[in-house]
N, C-alpha and C. Protein backbone atom coordinates (compact mmCIF):
# COMPACT_ATOMS: atom_id res chain seq x y z
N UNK A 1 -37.12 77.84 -58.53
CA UNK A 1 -36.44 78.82 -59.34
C UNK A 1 -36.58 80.19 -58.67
N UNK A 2 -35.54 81.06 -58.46
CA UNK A 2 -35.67 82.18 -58.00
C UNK A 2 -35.59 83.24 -59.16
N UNK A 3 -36.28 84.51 -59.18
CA UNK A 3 -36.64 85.75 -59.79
C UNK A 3 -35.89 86.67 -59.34
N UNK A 4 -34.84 87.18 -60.07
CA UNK A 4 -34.40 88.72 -59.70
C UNK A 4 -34.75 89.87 -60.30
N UNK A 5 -34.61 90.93 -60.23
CA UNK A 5 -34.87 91.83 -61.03
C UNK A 5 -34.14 93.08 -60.49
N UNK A 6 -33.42 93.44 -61.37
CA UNK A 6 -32.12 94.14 -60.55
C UNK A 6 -31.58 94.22 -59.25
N UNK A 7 -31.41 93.17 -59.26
CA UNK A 7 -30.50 92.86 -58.07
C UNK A 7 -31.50 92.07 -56.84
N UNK A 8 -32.78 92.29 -56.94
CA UNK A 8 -33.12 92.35 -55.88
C UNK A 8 -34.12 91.31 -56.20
N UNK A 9 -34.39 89.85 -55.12
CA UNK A 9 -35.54 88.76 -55.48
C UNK A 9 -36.76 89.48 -55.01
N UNK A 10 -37.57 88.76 -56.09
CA UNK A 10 -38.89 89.29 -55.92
C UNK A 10 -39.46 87.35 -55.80
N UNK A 11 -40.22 87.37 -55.05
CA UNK A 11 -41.05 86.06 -54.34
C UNK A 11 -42.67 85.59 -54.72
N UNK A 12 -42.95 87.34 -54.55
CA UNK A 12 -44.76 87.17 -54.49
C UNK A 12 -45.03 87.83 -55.74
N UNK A 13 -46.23 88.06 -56.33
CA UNK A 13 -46.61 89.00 -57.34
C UNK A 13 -46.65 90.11 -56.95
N UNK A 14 -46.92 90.69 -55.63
CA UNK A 14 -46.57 92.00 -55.43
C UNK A 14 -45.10 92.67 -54.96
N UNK A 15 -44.32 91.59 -55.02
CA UNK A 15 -42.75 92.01 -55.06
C UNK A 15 -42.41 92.69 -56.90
N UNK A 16 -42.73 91.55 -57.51
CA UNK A 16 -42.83 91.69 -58.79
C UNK A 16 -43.35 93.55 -59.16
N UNK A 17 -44.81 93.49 -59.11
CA UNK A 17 -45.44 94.84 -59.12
C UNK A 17 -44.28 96.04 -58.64
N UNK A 18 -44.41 95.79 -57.23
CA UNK A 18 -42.95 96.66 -56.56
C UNK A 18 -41.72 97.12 -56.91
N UNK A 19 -41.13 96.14 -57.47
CA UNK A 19 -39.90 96.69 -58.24
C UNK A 19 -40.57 96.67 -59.88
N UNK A 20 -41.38 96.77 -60.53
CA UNK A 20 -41.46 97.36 -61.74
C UNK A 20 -42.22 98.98 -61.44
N UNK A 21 -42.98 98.96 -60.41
CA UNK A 21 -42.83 100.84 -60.32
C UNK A 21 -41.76 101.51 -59.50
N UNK A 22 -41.09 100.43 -58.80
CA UNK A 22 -39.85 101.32 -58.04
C UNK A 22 -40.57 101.96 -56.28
N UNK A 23 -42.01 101.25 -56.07
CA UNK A 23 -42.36 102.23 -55.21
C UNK A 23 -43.32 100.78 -54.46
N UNK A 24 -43.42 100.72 -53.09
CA UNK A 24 -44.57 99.50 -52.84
C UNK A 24 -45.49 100.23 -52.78
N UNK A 25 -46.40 99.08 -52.74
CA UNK A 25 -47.45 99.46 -53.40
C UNK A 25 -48.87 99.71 -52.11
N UNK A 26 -48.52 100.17 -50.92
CA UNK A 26 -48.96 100.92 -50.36
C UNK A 26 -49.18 102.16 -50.00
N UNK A 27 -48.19 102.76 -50.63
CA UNK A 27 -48.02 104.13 -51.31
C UNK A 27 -49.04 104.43 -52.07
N UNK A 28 -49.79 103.83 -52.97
CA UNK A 28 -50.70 104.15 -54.03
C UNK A 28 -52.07 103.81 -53.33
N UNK A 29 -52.58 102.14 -52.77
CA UNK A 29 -53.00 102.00 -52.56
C UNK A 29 -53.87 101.57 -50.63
N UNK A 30 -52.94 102.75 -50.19
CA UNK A 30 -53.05 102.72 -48.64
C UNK A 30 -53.09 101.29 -47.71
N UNK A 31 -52.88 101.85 -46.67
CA UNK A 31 -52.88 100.56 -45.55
C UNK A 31 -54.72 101.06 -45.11
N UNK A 32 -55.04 99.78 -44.30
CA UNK A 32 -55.90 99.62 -43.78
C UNK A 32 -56.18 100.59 -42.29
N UNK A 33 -57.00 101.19 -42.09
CA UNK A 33 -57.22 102.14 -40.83
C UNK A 33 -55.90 103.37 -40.68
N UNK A 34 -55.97 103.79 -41.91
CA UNK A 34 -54.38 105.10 -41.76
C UNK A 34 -55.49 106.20 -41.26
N UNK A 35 -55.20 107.34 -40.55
CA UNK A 35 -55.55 108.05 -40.02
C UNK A 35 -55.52 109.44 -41.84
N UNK A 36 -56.89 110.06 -41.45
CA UNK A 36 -56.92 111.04 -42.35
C UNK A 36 -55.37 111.98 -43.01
N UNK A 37 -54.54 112.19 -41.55
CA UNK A 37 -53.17 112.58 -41.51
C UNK A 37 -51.89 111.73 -42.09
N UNK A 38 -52.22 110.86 -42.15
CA UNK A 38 -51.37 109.64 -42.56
C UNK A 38 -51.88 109.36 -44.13
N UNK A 39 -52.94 109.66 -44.63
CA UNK A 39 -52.95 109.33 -46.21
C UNK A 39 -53.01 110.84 -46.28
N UNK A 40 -53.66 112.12 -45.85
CA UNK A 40 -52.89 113.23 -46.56
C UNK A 40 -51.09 112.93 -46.82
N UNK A 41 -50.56 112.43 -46.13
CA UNK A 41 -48.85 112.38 -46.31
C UNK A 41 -48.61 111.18 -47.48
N UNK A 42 -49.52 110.47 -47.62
CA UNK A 42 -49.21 109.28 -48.36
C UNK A 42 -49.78 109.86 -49.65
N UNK A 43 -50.52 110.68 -50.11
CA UNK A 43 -50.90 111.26 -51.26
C UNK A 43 -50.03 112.47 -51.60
N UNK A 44 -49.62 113.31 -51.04
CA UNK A 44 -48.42 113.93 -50.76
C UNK A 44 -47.13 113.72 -51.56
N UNK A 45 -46.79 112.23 -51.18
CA UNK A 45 -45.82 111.63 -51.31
C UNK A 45 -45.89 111.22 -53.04
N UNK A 46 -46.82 110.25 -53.27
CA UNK A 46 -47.38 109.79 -54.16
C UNK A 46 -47.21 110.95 -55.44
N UNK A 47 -47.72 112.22 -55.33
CA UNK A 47 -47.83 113.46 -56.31
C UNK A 47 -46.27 113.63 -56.09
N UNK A 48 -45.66 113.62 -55.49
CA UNK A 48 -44.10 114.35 -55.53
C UNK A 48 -43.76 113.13 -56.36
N UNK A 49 -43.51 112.02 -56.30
CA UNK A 49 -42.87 111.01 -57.14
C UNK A 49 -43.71 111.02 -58.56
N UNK A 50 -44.72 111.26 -58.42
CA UNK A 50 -45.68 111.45 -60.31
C UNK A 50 -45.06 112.52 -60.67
N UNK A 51 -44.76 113.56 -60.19
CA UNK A 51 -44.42 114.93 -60.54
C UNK A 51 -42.91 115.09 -61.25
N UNK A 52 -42.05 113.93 -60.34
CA UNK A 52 -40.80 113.67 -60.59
C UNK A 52 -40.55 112.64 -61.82
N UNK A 53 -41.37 111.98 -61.79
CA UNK A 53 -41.32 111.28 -62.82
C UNK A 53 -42.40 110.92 -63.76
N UNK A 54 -42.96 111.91 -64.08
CA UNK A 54 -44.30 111.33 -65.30
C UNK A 54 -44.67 110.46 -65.88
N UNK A 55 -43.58 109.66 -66.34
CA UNK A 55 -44.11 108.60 -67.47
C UNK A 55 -44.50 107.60 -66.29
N UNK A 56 -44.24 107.72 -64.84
CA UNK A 56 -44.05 106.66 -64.60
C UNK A 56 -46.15 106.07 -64.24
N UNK A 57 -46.63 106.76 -64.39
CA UNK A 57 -48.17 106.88 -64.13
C UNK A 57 -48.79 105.34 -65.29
N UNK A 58 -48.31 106.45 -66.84
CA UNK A 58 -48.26 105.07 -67.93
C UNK A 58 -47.76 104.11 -67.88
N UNK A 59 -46.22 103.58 -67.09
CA UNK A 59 -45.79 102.67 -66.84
C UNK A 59 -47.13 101.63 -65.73
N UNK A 60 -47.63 102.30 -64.43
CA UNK A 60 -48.68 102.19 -63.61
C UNK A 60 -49.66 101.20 -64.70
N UNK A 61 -50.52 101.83 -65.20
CA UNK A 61 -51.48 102.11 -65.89
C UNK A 61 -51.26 100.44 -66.84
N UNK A 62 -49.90 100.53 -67.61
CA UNK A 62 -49.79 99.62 -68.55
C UNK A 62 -49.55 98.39 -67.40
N UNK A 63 -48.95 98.25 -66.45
CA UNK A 63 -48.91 97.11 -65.47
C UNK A 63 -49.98 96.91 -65.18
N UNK A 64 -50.43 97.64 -64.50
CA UNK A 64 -52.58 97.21 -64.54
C UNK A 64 -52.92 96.49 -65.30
N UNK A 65 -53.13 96.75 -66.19
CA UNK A 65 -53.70 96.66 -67.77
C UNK A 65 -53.17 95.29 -67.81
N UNK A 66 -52.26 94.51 -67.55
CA UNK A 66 -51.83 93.17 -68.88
C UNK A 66 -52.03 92.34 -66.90
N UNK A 67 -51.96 93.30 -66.03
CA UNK A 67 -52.66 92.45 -64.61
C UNK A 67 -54.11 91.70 -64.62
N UNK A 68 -55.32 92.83 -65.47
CA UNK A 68 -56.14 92.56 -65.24
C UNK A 68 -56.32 91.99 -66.59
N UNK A 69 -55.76 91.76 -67.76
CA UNK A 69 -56.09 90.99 -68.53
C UNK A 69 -55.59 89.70 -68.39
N UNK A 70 -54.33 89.16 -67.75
CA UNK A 70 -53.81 87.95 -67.20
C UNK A 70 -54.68 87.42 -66.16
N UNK A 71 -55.28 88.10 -65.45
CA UNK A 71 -56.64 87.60 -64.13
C UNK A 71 -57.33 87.67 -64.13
N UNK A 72 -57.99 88.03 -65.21
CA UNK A 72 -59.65 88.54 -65.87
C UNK A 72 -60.64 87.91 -65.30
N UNK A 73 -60.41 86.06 -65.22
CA UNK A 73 -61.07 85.43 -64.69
C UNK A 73 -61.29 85.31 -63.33
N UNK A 74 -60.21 85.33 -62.54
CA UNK A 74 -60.01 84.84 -61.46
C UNK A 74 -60.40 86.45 -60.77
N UNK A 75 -60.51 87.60 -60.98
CA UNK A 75 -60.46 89.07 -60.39
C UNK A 75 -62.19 89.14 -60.27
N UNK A 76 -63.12 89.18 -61.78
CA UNK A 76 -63.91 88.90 -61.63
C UNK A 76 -64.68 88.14 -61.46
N UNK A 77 -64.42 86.70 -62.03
CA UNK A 77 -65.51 85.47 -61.48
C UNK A 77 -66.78 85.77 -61.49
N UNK A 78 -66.81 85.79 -62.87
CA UNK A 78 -68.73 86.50 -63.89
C UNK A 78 -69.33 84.88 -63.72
N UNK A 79 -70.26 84.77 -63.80
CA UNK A 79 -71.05 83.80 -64.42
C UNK A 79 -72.57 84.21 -64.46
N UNK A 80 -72.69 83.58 -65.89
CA UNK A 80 -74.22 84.14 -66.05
C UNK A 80 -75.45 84.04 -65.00
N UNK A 81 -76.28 84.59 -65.06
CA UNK A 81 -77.44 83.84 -64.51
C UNK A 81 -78.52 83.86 -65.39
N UNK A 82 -79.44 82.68 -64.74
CA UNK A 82 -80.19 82.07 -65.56
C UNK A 82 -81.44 83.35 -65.34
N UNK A 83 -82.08 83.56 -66.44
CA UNK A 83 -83.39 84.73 -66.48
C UNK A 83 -84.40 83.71 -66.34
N UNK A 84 -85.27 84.17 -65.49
CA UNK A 84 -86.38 83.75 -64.64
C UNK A 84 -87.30 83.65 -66.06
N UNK A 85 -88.43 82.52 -66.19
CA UNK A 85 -89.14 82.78 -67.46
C UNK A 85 -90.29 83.87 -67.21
N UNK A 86 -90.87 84.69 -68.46
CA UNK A 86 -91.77 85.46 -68.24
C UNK A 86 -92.75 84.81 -68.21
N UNK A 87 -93.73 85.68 -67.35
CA UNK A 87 -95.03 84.70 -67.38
C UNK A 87 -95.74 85.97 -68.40
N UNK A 88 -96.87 85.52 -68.83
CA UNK A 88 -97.70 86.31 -69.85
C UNK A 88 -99.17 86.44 -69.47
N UNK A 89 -99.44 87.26 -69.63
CA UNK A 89 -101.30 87.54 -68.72
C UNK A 89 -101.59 87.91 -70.31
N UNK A 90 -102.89 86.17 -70.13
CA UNK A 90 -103.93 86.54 -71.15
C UNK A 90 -105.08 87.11 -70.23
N UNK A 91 -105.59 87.92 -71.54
CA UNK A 91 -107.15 88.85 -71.19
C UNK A 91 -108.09 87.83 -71.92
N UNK A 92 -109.14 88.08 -71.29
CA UNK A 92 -110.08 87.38 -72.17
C UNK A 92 -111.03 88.97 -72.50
N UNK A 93 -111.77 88.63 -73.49
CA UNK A 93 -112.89 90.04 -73.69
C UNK A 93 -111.95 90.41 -75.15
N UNK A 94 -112.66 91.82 -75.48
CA UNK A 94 -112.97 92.64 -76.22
C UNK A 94 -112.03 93.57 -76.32
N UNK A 95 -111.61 93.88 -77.14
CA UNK A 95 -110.21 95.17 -77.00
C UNK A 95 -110.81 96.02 -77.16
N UNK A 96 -110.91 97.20 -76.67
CA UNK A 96 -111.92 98.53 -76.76
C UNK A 96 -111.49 99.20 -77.87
């Protein structure tokens, strides 16, 4: 089954992400080894499109949000651990 979303297929979950902010999503969350000069411009960028469009932060925010409640499990992967038993030191003698 293929996914469009205005006009355009989306494939992966981060195609998906992509066209619901209108922006990929390296823009927000950088490439790997960008030079100090290269994310000043990418933050830059980032504030001119928040600036231009405000709501679109809450739009951000609410996609997060139902991301990390749909992957809750799989993002964090909690499991308890078992507590070590206490050991207890008896005294023998006299309590002063």
């Amino acid at each position: 089954m293929r996914s469009y979303i205005g006009g355009q297929r989306a494939v992966t979950s981060n195609d998906f992400i992509e066209l619901a902010l209108g922006t990929p999503l390296e823009l927000w969350l950088g490439v790997e080894g960008e030079s100090e000069m290269e994310r000043a411009a990418r933050l830059d960028a980032a504030r001119d499109i928040l600036a231009a469009d405000p709501g679109m932060a809450d739009d951000a925010i609410r996609i997060a949000a139902a991301a990390i409640e749909e992957y809750a499990p799989e993002l964090f992967n909690v499991v308890p651990l078992a507590r070590p038993a206490r050991s207890r030191r008896v005294r023998n003698g006299a309590a002063a």
